[in-house]
Protein backbone atom coordinates (compact mmCIF):
# COMPACT_ATOMS: atom_id res chain seq x y z
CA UNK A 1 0.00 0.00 0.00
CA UNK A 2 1.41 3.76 -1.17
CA UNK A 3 1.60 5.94 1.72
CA UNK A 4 -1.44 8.86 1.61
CA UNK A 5 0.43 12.24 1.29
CA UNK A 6 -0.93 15.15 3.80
CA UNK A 7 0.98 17.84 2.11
CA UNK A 8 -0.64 17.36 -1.05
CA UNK A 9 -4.33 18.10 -1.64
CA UNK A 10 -6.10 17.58 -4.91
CA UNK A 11 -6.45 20.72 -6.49
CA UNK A 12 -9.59 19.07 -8.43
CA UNK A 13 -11.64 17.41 -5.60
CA UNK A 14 -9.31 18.49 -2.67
CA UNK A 15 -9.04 14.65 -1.04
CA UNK A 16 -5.80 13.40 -0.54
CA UNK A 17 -3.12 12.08 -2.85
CA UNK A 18 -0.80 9.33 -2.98
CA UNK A 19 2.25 8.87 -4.18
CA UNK A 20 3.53 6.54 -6.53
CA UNK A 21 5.70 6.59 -10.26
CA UNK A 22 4.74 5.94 -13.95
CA UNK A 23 6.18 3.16 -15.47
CA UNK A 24 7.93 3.29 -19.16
CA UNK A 25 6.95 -0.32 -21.02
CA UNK A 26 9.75 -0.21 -23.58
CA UNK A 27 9.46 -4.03 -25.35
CA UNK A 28 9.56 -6.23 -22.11
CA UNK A 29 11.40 -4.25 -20.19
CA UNK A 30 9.76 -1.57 -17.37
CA UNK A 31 11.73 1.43 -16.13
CA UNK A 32 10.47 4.73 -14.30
CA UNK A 33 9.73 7.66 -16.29
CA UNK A 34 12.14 10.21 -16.26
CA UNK A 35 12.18 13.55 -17.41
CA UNK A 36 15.71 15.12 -19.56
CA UNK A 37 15.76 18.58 -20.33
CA UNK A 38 15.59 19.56 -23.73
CA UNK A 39 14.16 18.59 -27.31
CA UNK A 40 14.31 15.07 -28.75
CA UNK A 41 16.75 14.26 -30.38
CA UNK A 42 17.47 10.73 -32.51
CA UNK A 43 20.29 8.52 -31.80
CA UNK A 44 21.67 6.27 -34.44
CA UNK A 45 19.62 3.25 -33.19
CA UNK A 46 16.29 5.49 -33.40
CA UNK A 47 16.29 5.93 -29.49
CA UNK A 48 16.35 9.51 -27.84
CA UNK A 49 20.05 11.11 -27.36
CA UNK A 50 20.45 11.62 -23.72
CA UNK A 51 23.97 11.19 -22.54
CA UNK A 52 24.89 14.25 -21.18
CA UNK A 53 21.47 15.60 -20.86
CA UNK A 54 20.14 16.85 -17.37
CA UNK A 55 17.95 14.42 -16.15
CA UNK A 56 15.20 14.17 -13.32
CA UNK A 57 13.50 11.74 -11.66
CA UNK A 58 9.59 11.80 -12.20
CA UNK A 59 7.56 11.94 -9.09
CA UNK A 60 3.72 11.20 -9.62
CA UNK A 61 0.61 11.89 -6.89
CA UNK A 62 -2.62 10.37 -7.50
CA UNK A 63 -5.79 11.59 -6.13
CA UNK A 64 -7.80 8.79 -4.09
CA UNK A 65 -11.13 9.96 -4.50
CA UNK A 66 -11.20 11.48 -8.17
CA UNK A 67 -7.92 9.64 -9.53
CA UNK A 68 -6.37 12.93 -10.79
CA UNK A 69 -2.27 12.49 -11.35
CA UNK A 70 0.06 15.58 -10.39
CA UNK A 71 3.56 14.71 -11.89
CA UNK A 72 6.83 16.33 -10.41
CA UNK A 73 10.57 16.61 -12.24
CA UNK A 74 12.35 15.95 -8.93
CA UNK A 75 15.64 15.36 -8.38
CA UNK A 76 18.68 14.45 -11.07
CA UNK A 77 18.17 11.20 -11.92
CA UNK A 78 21.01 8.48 -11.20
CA UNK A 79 20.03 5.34 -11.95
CA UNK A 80 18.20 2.91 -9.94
CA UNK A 81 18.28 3.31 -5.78
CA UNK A 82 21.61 1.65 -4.26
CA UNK A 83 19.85 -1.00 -1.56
């Protein structure tokens, strides 16, 4: 179970949100969003350039009455958490 946020109120319905992440479905493999500053650009294998791009972690709240999301660039993005 996500933990219900207090400091963030719906701005739709004004319940409380939860927090949680949007998941990236590239062929079979499932990574977080992330968010790199910037245009697109295409690599030579028809992926996006991003090496050396700033790059943020995405932070999403969902609403628990309504279901609204609220997404947040948070901070730079390094990979997967160290456990």
């Amino acid at each position: 179970m996500t933990p219900i946020e207090t400091d963030h109120v719906c701005p739709k319905c004004g319940s409380a949100m939860e927090i949680g992440f949007l998941l990236d479905n590239a062929h079979v493999n499932y990574f977080p969003t992330i968010w790199v500053k910037g245009l697109p650009e295409r690599s030579f294998f028809r992926t996006a350039k991003i090496k050396g791009k700033v790059k943020r972690g995405v932070e999403s709240h969902r609403c628990v009455n309504c279901g609204y999301l609220e997404s947040y660039a948070t901070g730079e993005w390094k990979g997967w958490p160290q456990k």
